[in-house]
N, C-alpha and C. Protein backbone atom coordinates (compact mmCIF):
# COMPACT_ATOMS: atom_id res chain seq x y z
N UNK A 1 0.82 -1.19 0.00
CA UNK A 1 0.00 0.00 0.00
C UNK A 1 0.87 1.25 0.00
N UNK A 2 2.07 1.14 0.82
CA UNK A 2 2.53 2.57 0.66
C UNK A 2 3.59 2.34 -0.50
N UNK A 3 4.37 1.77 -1.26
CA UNK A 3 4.76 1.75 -2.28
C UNK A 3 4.08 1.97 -3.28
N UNK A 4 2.46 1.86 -3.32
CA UNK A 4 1.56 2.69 -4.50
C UNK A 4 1.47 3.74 -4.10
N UNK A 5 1.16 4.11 -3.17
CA UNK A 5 1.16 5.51 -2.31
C UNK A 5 2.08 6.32 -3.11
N UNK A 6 3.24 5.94 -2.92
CA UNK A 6 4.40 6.71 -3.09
C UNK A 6 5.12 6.85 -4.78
N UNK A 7 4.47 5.81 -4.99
CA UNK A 7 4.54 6.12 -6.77
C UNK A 7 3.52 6.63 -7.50
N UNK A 8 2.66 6.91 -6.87
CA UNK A 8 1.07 8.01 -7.11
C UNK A 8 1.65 9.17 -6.76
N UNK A 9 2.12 9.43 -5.95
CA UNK A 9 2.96 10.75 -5.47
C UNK A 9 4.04 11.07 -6.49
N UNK A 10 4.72 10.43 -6.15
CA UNK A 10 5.66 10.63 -7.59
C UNK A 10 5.44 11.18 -8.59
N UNK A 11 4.28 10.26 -9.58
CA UNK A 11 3.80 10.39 -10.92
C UNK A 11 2.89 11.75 -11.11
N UNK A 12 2.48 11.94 -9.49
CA UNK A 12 1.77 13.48 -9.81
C UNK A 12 2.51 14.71 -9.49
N UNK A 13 3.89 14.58 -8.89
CA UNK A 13 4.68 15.54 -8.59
C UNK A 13 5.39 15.69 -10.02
N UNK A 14 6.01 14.47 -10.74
CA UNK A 14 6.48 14.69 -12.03
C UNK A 14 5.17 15.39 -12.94
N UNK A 15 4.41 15.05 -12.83
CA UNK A 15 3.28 15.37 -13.85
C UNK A 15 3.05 17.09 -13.56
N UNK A 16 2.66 17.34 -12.19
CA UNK A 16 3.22 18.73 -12.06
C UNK A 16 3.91 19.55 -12.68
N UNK A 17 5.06 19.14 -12.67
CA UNK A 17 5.97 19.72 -12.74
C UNK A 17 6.54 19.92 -14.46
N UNK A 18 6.08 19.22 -15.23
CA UNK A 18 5.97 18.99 -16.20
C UNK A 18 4.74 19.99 -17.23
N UNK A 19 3.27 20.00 -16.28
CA UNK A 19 2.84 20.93 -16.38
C UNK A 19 3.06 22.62 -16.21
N UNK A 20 3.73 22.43 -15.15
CA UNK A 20 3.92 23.80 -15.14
C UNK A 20 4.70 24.42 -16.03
N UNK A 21 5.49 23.94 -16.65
CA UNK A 21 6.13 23.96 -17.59
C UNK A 21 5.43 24.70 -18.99
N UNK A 22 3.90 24.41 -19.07
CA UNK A 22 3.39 25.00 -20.46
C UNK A 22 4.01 24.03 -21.40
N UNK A 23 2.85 23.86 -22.52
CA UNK A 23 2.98 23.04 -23.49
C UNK A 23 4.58 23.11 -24.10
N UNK A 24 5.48 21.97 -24.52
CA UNK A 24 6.73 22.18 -25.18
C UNK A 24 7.77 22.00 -23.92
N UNK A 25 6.92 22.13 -22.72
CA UNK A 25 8.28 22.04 -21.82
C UNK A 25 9.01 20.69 -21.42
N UNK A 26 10.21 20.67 -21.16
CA UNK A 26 10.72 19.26 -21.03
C UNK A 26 11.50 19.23 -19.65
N UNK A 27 11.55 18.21 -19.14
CA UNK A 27 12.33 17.96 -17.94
C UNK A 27 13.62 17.25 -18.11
N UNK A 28 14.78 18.01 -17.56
CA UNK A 28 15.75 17.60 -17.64
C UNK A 28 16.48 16.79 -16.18
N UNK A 29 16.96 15.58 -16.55
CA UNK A 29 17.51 15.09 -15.46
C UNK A 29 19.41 15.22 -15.82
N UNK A 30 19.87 15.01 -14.57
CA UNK A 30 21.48 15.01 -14.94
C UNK A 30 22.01 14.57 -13.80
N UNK A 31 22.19 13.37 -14.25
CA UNK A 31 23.08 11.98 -13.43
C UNK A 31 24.60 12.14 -13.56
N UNK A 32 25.37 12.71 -12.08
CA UNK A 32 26.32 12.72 -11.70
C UNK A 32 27.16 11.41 -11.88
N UNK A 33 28.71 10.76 -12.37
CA UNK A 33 28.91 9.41 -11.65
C UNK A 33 30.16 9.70 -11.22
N UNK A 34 30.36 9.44 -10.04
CA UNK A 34 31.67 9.84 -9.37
C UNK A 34 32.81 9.46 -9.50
N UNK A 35 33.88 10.03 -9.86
CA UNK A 35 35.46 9.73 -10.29
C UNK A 35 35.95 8.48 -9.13
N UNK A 36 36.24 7.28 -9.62
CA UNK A 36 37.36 6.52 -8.97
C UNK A 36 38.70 6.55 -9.44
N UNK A 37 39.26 6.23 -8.85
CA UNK A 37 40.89 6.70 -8.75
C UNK A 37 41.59 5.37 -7.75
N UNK A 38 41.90 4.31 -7.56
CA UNK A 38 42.64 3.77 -6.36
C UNK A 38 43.36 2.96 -7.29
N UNK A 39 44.56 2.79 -6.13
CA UNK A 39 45.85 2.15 -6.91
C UNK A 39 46.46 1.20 -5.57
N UNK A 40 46.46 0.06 -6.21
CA UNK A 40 47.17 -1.12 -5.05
C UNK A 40 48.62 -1.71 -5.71
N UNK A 41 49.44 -1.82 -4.89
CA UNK A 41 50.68 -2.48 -5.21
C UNK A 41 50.87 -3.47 -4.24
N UNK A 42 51.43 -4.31 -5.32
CA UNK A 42 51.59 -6.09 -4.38
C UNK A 42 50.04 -6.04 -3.04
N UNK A 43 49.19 -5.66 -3.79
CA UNK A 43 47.94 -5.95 -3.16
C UNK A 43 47.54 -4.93 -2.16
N UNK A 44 48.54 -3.94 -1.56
CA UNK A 44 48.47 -3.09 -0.61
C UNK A 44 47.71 -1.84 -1.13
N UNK A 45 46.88 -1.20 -0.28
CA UNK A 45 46.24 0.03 -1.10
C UNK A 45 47.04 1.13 -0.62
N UNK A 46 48.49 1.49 -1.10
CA UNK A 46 49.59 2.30 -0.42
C UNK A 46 50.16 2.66 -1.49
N UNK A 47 50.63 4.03 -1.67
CA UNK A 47 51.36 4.13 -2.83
C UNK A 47 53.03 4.34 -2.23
N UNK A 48 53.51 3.33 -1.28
CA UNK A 48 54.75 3.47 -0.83
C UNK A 48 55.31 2.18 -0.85
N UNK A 49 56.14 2.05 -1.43
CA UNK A 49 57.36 0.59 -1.41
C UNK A 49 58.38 0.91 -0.93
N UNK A 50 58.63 -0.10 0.57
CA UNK A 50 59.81 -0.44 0.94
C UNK A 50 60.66 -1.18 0.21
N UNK A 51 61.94 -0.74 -0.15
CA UNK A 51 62.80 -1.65 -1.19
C UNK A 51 63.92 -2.38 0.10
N UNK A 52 64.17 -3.20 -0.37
CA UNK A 52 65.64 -4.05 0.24
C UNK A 52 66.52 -4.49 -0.41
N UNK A 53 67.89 -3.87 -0.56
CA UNK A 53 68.89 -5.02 -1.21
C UNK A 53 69.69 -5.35 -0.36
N UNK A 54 69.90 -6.69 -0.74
CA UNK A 54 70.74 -8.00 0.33
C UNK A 54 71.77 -8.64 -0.54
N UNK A 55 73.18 -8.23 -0.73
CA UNK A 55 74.02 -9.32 -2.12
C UNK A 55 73.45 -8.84 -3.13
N UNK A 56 73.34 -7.84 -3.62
CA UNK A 56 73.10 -7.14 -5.08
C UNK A 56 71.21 -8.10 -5.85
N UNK A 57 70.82 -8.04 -4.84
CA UNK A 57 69.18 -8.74 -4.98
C UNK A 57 68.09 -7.69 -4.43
N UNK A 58 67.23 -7.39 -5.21
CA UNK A 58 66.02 -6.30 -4.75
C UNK A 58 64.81 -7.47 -4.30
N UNK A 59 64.26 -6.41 -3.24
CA UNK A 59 63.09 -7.19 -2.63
C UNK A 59 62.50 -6.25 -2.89
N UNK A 60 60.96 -6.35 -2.96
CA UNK A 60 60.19 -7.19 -4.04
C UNK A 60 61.05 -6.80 -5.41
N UNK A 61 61.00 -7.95 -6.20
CA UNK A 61 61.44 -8.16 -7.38
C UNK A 61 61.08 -7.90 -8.62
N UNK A 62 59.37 -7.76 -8.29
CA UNK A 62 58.17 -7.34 -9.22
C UNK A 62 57.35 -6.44 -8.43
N UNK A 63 56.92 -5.63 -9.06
CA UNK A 63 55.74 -4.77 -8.01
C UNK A 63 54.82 -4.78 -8.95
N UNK A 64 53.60 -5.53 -8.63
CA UNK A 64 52.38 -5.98 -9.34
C UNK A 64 51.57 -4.62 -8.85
N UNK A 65 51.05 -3.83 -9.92
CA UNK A 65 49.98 -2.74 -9.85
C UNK A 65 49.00 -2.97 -10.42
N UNK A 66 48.38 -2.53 -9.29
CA UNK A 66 46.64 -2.42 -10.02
C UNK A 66 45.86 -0.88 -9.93
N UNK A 67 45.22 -0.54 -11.20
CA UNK A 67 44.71 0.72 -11.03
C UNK A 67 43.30 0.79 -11.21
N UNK A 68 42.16 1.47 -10.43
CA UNK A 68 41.17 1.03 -10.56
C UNK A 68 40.81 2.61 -10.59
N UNK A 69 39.63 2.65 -11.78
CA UNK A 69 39.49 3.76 -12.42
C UNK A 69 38.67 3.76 -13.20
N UNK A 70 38.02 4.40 -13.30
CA UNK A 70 36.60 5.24 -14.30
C UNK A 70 37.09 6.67 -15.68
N UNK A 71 38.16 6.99 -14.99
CA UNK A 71 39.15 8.09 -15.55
C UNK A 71 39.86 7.63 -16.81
N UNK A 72 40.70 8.68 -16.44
CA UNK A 72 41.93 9.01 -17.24
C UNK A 72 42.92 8.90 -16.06
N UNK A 73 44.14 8.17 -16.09
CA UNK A 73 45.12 8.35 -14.85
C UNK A 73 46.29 8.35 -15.65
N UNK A 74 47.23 9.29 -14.38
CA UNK A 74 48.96 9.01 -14.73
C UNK A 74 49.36 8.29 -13.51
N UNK A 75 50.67 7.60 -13.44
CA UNK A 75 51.15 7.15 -12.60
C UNK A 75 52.84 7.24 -12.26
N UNK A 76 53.05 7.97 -11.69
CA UNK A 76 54.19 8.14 -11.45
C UNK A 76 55.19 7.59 -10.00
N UNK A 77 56.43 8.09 -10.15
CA UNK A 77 57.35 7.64 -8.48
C UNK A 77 58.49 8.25 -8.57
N UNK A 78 59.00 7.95 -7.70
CA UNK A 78 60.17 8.72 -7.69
C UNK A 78 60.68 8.03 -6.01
N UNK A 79 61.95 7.66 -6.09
CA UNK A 79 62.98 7.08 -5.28
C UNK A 79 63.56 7.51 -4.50
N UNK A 80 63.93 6.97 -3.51
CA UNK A 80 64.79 7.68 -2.24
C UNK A 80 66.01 7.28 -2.45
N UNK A 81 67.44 7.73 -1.95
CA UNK A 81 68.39 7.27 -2.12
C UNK A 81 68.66 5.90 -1.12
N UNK A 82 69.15 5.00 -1.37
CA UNK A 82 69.84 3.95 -1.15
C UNK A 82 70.68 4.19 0.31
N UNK A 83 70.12 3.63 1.34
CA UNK A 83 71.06 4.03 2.67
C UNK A 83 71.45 2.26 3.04
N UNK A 84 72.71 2.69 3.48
CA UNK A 84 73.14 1.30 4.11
C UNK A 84 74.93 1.62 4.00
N UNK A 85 75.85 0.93 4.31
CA UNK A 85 77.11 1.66 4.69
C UNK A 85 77.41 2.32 3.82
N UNK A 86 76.97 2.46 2.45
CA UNK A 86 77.20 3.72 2.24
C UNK A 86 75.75 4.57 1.70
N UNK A 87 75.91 5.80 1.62
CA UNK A 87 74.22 5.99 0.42
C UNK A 87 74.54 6.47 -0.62
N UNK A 88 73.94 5.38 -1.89
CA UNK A 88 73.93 5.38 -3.11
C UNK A 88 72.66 6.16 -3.38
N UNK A 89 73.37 6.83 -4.46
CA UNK A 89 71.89 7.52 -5.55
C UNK A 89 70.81 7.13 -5.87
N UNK A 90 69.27 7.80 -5.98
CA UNK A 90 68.34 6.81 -6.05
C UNK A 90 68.43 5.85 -8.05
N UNK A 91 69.22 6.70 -8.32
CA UNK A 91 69.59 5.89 -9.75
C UNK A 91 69.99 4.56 -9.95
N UNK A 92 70.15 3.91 -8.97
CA UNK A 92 71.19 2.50 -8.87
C UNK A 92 69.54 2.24 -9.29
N UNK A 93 68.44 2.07 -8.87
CA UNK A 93 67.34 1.43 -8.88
C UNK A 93 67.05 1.73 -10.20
N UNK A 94 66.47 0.43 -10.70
CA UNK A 94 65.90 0.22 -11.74
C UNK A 94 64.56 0.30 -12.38
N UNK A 95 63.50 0.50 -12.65
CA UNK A 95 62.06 0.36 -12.68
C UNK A 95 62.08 -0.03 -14.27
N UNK A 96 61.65 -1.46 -14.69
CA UNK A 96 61.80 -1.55 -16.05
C UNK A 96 62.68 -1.31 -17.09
N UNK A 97 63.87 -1.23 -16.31
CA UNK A 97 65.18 -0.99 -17.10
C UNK A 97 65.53 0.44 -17.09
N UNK A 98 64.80 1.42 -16.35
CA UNK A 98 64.78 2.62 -16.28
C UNK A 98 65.49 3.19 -14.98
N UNK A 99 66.21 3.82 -15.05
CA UNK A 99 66.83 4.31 -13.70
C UNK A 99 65.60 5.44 -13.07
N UNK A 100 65.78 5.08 -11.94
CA UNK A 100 64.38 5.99 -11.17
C UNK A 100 65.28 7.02 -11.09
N UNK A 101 64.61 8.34 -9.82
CA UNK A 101 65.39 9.07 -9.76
C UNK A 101 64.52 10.08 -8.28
N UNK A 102 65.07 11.07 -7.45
CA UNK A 102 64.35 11.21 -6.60
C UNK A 102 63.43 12.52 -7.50
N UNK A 103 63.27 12.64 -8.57
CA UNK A 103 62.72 13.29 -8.98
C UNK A 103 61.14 12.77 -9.44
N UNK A 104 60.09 13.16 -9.44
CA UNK A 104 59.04 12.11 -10.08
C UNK A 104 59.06 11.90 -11.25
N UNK A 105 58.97 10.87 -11.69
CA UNK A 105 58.65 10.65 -13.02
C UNK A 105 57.33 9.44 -13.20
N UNK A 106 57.12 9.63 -14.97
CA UNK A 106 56.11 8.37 -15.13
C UNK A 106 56.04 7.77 -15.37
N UNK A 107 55.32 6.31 -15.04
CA UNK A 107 55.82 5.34 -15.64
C UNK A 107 54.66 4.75 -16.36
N UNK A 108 53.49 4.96 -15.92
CA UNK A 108 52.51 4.61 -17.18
C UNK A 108 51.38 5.56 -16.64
N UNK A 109 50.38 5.76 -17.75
CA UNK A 109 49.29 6.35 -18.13
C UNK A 109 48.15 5.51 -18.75
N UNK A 110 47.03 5.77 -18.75
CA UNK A 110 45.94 4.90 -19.34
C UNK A 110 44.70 5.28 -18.69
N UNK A 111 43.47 4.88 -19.53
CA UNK A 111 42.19 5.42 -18.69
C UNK A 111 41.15 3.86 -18.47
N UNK A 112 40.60 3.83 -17.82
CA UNK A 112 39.80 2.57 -17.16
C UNK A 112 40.87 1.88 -16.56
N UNK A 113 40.57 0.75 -15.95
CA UNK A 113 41.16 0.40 -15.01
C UNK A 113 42.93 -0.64 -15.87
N UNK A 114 43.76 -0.77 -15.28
CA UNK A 114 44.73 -1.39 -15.21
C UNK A 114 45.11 -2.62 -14.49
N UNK A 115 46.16 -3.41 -15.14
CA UNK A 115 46.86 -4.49 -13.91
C UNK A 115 47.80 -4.52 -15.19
N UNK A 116 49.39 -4.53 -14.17
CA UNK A 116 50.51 -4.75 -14.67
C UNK A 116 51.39 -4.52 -13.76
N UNK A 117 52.75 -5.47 -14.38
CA UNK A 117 53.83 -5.64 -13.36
C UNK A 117 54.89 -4.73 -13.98
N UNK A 118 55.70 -4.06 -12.86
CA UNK A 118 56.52 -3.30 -12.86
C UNK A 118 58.42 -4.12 -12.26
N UNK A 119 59.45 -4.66 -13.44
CA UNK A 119 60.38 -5.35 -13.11
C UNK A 119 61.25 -3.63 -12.20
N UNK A 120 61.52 -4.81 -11.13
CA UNK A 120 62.73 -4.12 -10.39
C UNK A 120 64.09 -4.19 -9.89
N UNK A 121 64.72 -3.81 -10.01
CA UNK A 121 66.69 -4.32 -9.93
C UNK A 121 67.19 -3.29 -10.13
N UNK A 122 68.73 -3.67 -9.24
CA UNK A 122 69.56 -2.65 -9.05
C UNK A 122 70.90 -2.90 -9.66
N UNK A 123 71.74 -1.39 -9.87
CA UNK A 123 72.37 -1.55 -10.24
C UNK A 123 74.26 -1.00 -9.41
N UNK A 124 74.55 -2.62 -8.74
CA UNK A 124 75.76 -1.99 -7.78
C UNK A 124 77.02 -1.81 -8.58
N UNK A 125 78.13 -1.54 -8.34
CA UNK A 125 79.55 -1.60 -8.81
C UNK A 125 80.31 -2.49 -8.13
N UNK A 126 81.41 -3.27 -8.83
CA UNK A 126 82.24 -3.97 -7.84
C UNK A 126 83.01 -3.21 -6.98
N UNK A 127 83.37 -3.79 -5.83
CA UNK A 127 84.01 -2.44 -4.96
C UNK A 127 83.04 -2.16 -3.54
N UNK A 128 82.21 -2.09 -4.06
CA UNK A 128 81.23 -0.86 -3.22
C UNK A 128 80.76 -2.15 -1.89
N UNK A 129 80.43 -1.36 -0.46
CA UNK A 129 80.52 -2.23 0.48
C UNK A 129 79.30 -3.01 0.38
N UNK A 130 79.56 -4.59 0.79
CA UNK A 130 78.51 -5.26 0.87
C UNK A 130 77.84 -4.86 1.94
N UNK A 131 76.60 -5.07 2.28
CA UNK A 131 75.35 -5.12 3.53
C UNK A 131 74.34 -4.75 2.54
N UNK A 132 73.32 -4.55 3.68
CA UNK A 132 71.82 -4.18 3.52
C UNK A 132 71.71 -2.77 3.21
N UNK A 133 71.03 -2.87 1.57
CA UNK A 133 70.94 -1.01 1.79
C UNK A 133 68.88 -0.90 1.19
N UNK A 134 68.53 0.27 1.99
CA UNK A 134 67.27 0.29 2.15
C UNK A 134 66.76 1.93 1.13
N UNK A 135 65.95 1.78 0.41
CA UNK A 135 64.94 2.65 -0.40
C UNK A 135 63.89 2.53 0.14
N UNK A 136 62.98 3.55 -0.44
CA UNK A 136 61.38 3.77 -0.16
C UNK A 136 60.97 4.49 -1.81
N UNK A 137 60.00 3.66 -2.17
CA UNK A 137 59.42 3.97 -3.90
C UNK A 137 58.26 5.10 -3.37
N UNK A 138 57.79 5.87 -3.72
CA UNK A 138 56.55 6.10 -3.45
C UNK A 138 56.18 6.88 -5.07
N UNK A 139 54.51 6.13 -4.95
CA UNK A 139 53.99 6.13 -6.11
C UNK A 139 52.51 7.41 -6.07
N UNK A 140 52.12 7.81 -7.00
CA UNK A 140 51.56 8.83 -6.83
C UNK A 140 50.48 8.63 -8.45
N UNK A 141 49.13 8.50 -7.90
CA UNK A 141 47.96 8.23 -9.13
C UNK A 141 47.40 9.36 -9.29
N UNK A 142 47.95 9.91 -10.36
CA UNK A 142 46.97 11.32 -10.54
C UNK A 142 45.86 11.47 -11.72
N UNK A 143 44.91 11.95 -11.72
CA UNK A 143 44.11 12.25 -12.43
C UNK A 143 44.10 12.85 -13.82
N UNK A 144 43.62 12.57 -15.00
CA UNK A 144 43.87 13.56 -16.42
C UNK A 144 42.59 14.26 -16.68
């Protein structure tokens, strides 16, 4: 009963309104849909990677991205330098064969949603002291 109720109401408030309008008039509707934007790496909804090298080996090895989107997106990062007995440039790091840099840069663009892997490795010199040296990636999804 009140679901007819309420679509009797309806149909005479549109009808109203429609009238008042005078012959020729039209009703316009305008359906908003709201921008998504989110970006997960290795499953995390963070746009920050801890890096590790141990013996000239990067941890994580791959950084699996996912971009989830209705848009247009860019995606960019940019690197921290390399601390551990000594600190190396954020250039030793690799992103797809690409030397990062602490500057941002991009590494892909595209509109609707994404999934793709991003190869990662470094690049040491002989010489240079062995241990643990530590980065931070941070990634940044911006809008077009």
């Amino acid at each position: 009963m009140q679901k007819r109720l309420f679509l009797f109401a309806l149909v005479f408030l549109l009808a109203g309104f429609a009238r008042a309008g005078g012959p020729g008039a039209s009703t316009r509707f305008v359906v908003s849909v709201p921008e998504v934007l989110l970006l997960r790496i290795n499953g995390v909804a963070s746009g920050e990677v801890p890096v590790r090298v141990s013996e000239g080996r990067v941890s994580p090895a791959v950084l699996h991205v996912e971009v989830v989107a209705n848009t247009g997106w860019r995606l960019t990062v940019r690197a921290a330098p390399l601390r551990g007995p000594l600190v190396l440039p954020a250039e030793r790091l690799r992103l797809e064969g690409r030397p990062l840099s602490e500057l941002e840069q991009t590494v892909r663009s595209g509109a609707g949603p994404a999934v793709f892997d991003l190869p990662l490795d470094v690049e040491l010199f002989p010489g240079e002291p062995k241990g643990e040296y530590r980065s931070l990636l941070t990634f940044e999804l911006y809008r077009l």
